[in-house]
Protein backbone atom coordinates (compact mmCIF):
# COMPACT_ATOMS: atom_id res chain seq x y z
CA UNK A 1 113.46 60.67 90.70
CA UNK A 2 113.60 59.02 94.16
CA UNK A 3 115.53 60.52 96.71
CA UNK A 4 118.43 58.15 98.80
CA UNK A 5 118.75 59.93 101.87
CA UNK A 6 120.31 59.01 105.11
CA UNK A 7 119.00 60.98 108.47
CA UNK A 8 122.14 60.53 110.99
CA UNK A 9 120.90 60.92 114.40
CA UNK A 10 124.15 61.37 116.99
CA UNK A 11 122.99 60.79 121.05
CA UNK A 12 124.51 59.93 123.84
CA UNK A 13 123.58 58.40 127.11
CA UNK A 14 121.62 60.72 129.58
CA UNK A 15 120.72 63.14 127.08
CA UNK A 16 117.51 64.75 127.69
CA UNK A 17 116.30 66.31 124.55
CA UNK A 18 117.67 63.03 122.85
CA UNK A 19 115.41 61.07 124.53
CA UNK A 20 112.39 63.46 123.73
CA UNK A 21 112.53 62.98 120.44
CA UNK A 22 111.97 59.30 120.28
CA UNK A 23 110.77 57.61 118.02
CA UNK A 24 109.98 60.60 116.06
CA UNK A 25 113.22 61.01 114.09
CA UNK A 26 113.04 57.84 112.69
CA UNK A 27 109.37 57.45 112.34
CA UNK A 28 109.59 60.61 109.92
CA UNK A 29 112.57 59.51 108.12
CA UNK A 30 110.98 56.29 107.67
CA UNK A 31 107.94 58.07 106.20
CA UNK A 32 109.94 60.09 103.77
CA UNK A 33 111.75 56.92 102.42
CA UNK A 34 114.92 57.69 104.05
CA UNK A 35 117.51 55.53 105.62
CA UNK A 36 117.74 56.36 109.33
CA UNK A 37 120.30 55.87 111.59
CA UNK A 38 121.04 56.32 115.29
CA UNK A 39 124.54 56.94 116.75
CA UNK A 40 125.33 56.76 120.49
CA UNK A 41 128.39 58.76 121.30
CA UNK A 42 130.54 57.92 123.69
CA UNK A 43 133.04 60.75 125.76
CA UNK A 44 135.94 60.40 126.50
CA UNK A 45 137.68 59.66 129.55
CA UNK A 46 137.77 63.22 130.64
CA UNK A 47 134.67 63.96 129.42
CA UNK A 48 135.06 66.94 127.05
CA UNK A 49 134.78 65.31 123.89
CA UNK A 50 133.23 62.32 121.88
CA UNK A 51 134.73 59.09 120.14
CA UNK A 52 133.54 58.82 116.92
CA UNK A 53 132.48 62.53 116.28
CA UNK A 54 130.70 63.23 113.16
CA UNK A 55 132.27 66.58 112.17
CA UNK A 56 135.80 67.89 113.61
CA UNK A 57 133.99 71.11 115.58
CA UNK A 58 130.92 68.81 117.05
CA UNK A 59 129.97 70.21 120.20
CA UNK A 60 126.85 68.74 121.53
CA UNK A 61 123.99 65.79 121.03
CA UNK A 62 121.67 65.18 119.99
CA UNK A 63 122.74 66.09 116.32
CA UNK A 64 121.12 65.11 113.00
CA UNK A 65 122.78 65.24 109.60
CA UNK A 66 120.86 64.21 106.22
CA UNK A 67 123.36 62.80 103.51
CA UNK A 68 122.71 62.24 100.19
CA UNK A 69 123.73 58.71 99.37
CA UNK A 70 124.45 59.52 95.51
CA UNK A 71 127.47 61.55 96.49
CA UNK A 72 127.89 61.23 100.11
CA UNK A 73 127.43 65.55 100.59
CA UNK A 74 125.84 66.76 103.70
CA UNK A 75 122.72 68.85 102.71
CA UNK A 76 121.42 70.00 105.97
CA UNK A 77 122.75 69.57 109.56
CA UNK A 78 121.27 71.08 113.26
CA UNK A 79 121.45 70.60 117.13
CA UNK A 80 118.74 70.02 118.94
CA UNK A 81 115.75 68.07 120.35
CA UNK A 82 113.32 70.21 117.95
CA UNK A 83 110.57 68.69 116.08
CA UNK A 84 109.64 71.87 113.74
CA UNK A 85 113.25 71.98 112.83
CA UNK A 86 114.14 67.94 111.94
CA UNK A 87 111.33 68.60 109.55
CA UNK A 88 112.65 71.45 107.32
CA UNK A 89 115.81 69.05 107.47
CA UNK A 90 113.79 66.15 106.03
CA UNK A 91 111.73 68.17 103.82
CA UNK A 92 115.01 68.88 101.80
């Protein structure tokens, strides 16, 4: 049985470890058959939060979420630019 997976990758402009992980996150999800898909945040006007937030209590980019497709659940989520980590999250 074939997995349908969606990696969610949430950035933002000027973000650091963001920008380190390029192209990797998709590269990987691509590998593994997954849809991948990138989401630049934007903050608001004073700058302490984001339009568009994923998840009520986000608090930093870049984030990554993998969804299962069949019923739209969340199976894992992190923070982080970290390599070793995005692939436990794909390995799911």
């Amino acid at each position: 049985m074939s997995k349908n997976y969606k990696v969610w990758c949430y950035t933002e402009e000027k973000c650091s470890p963001c920008e380190k992980m390029k192209p990797y996150p998709a590269e990987s999800a691509a590998a593994k058959g997954y849809e991948f898909e990138e989401v630049v945040l934007v903050r608001t006007e004073d700058g302490n939060d984001w339009i568009g937030k994923p998840i009520p209590d986000f608090f930093a980019t870049p984030f990554y979420m993998l969804e299962n497709l069949d019923d739209n659940s969340i199976l894992d989520s992190f923070y982080g630019g970290n390599k070793p980590r995005f692939d436990i999250l794909i390995n799911k």
